[in-house]
N, C-alpha and C. Protein backbone atom coordinates (compact mmCIF):
# COMPACT_ATOMS: atom_id res chain seq x y z
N UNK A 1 -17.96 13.11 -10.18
CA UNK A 1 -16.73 13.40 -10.88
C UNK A 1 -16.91 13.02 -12.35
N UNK A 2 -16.49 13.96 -13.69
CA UNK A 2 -17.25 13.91 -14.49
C UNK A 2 -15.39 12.94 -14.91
N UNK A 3 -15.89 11.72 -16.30
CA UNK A 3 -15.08 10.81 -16.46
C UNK A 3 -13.91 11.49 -16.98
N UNK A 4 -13.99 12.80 -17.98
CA UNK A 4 -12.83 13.46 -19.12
C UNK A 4 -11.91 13.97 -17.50
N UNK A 5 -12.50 14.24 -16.78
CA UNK A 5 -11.59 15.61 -16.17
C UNK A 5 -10.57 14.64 -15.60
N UNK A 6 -9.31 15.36 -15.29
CA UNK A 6 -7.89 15.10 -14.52
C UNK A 6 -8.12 14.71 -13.58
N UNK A 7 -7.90 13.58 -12.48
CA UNK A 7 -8.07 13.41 -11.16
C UNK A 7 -6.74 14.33 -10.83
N UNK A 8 -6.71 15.40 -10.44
CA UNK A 8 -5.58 16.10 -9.21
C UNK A 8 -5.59 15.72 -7.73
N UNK A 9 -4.61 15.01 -7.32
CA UNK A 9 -4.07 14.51 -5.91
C UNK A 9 -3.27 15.50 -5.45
N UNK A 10 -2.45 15.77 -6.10
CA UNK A 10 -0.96 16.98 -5.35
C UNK A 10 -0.50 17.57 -6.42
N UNK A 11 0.82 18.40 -6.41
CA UNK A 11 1.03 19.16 -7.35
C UNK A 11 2.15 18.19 -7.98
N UNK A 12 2.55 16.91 -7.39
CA UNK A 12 3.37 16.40 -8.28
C UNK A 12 2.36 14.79 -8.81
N UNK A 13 1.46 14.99 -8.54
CA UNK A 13 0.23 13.72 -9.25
C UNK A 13 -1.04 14.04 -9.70
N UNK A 14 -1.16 13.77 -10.70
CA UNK A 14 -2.11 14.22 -11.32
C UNK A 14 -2.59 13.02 -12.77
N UNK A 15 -4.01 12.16 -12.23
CA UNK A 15 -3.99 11.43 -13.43
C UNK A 15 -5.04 11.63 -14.66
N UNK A 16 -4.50 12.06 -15.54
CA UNK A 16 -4.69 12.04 -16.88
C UNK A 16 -6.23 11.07 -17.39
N UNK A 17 -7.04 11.44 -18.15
CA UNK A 17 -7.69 10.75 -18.56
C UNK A 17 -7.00 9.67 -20.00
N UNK A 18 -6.11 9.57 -20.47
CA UNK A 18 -5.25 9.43 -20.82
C UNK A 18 -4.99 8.39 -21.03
N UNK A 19 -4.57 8.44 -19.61
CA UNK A 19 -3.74 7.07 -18.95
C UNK A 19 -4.51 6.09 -18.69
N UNK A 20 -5.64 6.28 -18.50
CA UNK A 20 -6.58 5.04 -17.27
C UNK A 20 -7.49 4.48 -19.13
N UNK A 21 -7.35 2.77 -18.59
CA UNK A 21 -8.13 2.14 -19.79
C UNK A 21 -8.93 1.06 -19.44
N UNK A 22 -10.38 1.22 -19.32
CA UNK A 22 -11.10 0.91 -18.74
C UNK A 22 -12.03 -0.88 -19.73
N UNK A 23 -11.84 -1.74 -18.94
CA UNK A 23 -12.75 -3.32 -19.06
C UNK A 23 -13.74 -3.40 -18.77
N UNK A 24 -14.64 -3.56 -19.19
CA UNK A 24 -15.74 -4.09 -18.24
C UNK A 24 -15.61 -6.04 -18.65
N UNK A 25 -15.47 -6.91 -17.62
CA UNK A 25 -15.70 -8.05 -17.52
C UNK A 25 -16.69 -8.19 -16.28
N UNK A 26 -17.07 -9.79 -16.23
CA UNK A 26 -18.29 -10.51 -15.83
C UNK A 26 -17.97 -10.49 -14.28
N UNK A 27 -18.72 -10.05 -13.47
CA UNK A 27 -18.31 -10.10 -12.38
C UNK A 27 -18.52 -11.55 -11.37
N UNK A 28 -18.19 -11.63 -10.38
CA UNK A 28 -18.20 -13.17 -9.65
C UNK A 28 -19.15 -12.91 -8.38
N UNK A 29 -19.48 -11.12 -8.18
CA UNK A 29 -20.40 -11.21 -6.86
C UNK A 29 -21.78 -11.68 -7.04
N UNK A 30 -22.46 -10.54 -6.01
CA UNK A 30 -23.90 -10.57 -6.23
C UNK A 30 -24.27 -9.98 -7.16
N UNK A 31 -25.51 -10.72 -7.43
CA UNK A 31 -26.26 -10.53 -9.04
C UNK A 31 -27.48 -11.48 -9.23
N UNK A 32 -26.81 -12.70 -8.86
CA UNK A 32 -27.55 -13.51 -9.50
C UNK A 32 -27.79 -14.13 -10.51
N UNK A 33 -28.71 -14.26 -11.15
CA UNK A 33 -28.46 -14.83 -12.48
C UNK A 33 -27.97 -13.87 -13.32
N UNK A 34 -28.11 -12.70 -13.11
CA UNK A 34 -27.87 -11.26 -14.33
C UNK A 34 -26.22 -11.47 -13.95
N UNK A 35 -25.44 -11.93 -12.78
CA UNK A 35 -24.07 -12.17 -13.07
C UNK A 35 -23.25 -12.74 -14.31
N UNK A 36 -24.00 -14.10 -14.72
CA UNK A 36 -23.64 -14.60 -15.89
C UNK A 36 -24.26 -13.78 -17.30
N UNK A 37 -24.50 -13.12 -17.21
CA UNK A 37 -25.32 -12.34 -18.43
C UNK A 37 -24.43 -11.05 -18.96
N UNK A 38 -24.60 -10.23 -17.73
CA UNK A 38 -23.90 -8.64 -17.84
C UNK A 38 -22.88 -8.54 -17.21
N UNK A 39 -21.93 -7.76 -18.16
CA UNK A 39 -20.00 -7.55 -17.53
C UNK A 39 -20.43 -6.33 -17.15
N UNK A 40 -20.72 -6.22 -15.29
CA UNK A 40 -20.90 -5.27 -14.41
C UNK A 40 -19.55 -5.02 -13.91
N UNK A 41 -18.40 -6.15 -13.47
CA UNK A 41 -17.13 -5.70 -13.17
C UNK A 41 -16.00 -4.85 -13.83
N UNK A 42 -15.78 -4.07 -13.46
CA UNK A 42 -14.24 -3.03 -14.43
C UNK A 42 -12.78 -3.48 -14.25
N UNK A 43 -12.08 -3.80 -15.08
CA UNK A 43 -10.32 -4.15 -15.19
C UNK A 43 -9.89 -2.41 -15.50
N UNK A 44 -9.44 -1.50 -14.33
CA UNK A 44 -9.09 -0.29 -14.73
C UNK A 44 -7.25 -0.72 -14.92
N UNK A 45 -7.07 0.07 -15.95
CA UNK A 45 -5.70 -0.13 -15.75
C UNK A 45 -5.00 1.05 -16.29
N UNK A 46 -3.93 1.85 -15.32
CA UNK A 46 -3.57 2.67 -15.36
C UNK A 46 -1.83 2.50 -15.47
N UNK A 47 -1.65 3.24 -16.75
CA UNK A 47 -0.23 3.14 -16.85
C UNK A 47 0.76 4.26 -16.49
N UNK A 48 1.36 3.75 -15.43
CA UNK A 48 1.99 4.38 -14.23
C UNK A 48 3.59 4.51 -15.17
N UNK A 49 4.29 4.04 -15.50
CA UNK A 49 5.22 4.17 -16.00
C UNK A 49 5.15 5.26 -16.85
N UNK A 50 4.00 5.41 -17.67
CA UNK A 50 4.74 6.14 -19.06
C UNK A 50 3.21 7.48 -18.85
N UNK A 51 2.42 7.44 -17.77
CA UNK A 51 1.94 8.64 -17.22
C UNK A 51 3.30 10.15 -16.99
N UNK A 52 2.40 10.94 -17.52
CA UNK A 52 2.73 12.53 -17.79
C UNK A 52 2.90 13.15 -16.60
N UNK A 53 1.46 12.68 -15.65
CA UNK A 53 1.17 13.96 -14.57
C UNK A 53 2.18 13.30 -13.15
N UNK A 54 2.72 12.38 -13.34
CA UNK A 54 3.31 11.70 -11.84
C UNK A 54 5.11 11.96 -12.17
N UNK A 55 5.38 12.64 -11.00
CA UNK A 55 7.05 13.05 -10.86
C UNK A 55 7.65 11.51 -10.84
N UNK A 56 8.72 11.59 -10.79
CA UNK A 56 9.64 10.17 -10.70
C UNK A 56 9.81 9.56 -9.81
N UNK A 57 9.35 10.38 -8.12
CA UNK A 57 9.03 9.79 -7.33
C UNK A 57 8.27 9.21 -6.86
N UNK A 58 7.07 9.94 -7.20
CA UNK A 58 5.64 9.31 -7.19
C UNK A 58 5.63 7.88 -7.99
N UNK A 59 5.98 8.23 -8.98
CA UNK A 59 5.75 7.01 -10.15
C UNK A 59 6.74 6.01 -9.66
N UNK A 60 7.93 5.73 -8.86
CA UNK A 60 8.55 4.75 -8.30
C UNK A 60 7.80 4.13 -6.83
N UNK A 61 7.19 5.10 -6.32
CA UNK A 61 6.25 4.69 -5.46
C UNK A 61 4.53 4.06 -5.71
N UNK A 62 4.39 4.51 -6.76
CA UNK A 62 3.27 3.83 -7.16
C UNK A 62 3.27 2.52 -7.41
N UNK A 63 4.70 2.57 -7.90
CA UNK A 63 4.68 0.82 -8.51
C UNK A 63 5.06 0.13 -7.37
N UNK A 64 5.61 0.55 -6.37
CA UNK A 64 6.37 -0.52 -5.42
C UNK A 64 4.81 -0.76 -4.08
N UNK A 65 4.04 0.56 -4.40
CA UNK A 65 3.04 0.06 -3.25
C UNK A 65 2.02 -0.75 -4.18
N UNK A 66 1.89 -0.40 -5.16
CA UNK A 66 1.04 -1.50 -6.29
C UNK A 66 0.95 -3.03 -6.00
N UNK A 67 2.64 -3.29 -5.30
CA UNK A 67 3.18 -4.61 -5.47
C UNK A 67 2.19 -5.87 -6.98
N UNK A 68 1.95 -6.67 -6.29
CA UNK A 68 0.88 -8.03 -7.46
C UNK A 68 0.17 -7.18 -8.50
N UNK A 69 -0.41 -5.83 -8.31
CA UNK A 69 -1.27 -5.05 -9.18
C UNK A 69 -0.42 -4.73 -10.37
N UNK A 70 0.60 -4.75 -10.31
CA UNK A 70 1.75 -3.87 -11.10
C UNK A 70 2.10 -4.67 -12.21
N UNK A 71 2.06 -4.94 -13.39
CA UNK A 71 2.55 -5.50 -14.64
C UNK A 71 4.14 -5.24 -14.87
N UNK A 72 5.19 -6.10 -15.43
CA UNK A 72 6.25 -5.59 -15.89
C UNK A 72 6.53 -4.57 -16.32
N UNK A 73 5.27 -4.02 -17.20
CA UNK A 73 5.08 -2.95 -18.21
C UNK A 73 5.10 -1.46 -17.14
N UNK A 74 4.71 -1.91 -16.33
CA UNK A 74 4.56 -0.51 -15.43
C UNK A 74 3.42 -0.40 -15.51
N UNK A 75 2.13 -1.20 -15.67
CA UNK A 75 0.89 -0.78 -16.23
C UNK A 75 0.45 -1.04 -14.39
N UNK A 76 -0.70 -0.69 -13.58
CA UNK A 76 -1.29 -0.93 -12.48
C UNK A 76 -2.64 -1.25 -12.76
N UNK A 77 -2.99 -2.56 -12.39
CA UNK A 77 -4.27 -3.36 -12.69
C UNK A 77 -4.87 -3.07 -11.32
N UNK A 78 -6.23 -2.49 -11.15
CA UNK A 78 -6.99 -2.73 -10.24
C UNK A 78 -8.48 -3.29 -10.37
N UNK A 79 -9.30 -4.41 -10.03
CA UNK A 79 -10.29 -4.33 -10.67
C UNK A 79 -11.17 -4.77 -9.41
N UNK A 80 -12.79 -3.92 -10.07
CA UNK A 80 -13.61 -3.71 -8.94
C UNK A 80 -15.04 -4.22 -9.42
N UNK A 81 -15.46 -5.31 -8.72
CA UNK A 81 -16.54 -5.84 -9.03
C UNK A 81 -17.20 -6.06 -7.54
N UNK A 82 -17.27 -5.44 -6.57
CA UNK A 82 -18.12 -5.64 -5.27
C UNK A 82 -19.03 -5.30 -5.56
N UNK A 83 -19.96 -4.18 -6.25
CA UNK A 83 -21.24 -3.76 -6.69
C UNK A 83 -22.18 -4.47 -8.34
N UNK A 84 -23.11 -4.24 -8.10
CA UNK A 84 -24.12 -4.91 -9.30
C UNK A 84 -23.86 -3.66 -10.36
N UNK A 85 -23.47 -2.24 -10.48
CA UNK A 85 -23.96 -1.73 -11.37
C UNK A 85 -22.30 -0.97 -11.85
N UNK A 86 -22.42 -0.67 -13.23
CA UNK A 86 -20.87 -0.73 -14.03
C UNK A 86 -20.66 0.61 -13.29
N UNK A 87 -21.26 1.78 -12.59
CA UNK A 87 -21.35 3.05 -12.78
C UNK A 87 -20.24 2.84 -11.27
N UNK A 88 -20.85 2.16 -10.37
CA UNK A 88 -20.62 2.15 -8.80
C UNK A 88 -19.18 1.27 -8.77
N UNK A 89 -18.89 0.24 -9.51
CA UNK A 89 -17.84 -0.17 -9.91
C UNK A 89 -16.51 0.62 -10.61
N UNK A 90 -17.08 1.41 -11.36
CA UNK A 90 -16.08 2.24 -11.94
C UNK A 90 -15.97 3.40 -11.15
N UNK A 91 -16.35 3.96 -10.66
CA UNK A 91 -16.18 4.72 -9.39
C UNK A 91 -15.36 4.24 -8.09
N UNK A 92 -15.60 2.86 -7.44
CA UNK A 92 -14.84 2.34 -6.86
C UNK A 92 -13.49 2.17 -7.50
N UNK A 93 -13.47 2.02 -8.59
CA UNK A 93 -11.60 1.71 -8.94
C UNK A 93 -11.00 2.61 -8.94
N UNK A 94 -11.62 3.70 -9.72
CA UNK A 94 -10.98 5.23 -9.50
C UNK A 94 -10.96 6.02 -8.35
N UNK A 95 -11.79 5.43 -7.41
CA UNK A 95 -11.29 5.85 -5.94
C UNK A 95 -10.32 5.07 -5.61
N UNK A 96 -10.25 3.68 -5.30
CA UNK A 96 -9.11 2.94 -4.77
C UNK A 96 -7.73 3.47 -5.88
N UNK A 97 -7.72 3.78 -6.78
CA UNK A 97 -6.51 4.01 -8.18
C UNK A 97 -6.11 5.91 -7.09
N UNK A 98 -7.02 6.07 -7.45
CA UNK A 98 -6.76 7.45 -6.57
C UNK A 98 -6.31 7.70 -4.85
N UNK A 99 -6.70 6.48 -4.15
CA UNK A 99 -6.55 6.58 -3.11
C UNK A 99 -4.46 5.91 -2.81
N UNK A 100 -4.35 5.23 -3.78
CA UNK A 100 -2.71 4.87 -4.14
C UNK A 100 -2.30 5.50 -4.12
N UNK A 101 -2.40 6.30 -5.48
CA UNK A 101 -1.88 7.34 -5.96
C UNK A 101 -1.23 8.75 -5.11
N UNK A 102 -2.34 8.93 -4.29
CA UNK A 102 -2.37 9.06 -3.00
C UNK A 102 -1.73 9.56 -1.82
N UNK A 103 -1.26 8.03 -1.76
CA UNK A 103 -0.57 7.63 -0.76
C UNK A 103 1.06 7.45 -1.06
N UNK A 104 1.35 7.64 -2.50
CA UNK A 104 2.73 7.26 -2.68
C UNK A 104 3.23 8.72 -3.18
N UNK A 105 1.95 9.99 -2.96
CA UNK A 105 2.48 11.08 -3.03
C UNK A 105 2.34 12.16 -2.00
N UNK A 106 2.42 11.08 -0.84
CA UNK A 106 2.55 12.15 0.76
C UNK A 106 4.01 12.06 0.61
N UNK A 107 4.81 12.85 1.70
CA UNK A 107 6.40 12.97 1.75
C UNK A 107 6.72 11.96 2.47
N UNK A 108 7.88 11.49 2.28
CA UNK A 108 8.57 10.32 2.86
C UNK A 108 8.69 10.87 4.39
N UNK A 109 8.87 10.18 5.22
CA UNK A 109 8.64 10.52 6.92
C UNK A 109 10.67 11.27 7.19
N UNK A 110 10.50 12.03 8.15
CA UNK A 110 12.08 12.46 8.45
C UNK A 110 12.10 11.22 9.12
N UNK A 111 13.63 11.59 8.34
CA UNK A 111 14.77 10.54 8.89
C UNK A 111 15.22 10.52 9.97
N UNK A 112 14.95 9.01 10.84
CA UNK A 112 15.46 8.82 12.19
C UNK A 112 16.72 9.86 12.81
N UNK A 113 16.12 10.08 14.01
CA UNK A 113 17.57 10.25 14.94
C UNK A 113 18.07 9.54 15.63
N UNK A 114 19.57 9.37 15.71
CA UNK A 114 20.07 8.03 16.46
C UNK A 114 20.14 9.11 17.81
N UNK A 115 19.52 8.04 18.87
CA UNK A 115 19.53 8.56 19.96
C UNK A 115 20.37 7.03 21.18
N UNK A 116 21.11 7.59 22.31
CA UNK A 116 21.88 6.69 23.02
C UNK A 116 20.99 6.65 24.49
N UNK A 117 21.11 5.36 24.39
CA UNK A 117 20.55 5.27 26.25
C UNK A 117 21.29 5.57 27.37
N UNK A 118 20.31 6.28 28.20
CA UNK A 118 20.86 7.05 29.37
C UNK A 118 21.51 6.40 30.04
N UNK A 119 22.94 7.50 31.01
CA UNK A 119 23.67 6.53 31.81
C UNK A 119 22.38 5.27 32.81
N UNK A 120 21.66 5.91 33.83
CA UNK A 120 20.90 5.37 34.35
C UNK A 120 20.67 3.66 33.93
N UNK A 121 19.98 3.89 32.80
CA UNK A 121 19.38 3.27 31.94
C UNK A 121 20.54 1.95 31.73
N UNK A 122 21.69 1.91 31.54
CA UNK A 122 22.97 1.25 31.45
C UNK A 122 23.28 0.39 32.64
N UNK A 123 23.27 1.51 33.16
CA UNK A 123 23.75 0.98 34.97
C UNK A 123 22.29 -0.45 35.19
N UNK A 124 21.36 0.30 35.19
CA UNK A 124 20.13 -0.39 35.92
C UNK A 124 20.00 -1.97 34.92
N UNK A 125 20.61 -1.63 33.42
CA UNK A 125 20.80 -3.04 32.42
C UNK A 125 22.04 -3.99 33.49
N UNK A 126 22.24 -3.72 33.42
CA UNK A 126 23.60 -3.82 33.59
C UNK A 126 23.51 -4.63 35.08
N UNK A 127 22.55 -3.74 36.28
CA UNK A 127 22.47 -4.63 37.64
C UNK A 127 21.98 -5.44 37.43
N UNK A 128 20.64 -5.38 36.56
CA UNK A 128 19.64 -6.95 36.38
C UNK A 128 20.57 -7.77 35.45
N UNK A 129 21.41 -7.69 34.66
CA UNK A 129 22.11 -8.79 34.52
C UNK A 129 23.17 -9.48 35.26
N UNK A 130 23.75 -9.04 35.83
CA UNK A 130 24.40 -9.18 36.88
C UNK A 130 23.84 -10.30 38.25
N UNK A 131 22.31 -9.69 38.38
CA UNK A 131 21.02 -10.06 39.46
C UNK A 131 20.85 -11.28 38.72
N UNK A 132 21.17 -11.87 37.53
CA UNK A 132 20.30 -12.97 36.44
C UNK A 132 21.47 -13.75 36.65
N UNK A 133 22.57 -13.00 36.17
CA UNK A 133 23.76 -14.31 36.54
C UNK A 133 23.95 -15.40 37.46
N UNK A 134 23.59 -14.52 38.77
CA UNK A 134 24.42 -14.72 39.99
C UNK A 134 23.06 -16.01 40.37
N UNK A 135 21.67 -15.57 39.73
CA UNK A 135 20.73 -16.55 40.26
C UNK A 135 20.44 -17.84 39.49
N UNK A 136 21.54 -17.69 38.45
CA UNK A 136 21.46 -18.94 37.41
C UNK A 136 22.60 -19.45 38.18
N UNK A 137 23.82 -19.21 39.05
CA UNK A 137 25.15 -19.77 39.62
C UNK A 137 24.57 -20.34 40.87
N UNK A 138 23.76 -20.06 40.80
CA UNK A 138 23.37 -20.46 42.24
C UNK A 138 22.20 -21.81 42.34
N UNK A 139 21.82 -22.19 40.69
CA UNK A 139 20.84 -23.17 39.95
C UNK A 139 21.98 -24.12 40.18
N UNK A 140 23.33 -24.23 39.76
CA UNK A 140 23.82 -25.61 39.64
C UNK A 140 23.89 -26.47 40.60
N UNK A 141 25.12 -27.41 40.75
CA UNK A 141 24.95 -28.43 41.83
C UNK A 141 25.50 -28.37 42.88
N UNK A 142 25.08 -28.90 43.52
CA UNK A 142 25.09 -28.33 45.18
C UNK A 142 26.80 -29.39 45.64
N UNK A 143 28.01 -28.74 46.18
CA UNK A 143 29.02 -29.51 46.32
C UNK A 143 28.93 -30.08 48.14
N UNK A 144 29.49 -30.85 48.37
CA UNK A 144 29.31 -31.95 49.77
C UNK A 144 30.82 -31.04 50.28
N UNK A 145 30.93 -29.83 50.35
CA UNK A 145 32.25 -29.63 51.26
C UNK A 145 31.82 -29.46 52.67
């Protein structure tokens, strides 16, 4: 995926090269000594608020599944340092940034139907409590008549 082009998710998300502003800092994995040397880790940060290509729904869902990632600003911090090399790192964020993105632009699920339990279903509640009572009345103390 070449870095200029648009990531397109759906027809209401779409992120901008734009938007995404890319860190490289020092990463904490494997490395080795080249850990303390070379900033192999990426701080991607994509600003979700004031992005072009995301509808108003998307963009209210981005931030709320973001949760801790999410800045006041509306900005979404993700950062990816599991790999040694800046290329495989920055690829990982823009997949995980993309894989959000994502996810907060599938459709919301239909709305429940209230459904009532069957007579059956009532009755048969209804004997076993009845069956529970009568065997807890029958727990107390025993009278000398």
């Amino acid at each position: 995926m070449a870095v200029d082009e648009p990531i397109i998710i759906s027809h209401e998300a779409v992120i901008h090269d734009g938007d995404l502003e890319e860190n490289f800092i020092r990463s904490s994995g494997p490395g080795g000594q080249n850990v303390n040397k070379v900033a192999t880790a990426v701080q991607l940060r994509f600003d979700a608020r004031n992005a072009e290509g995301l509808s108003e729904r998307v963009r209210a869902r981005v931030l709320k599944l973001a949760g801790q990632r999410a800045t006041k600003d509306g900005v979404v911090v993700i950062e990816a340092g599991r790999y040694r090399t800046q290329e495989q790192n920055r690829a990982d964020a823009r997949a995980r940034l993309t894989e959000l993105v994502a996810k907060a632009a599938e459709p919301p699920p239909p709305p429940r139907k209230k459904t009532r339990p069957t007579k059956g279903s009532v009755e048969r509640r209804l004997k076993s409590k009845a069956g529970r009572s009568t065997v807890k009345k029958l727990r107390g103390r025993v009278s000398d008549d």
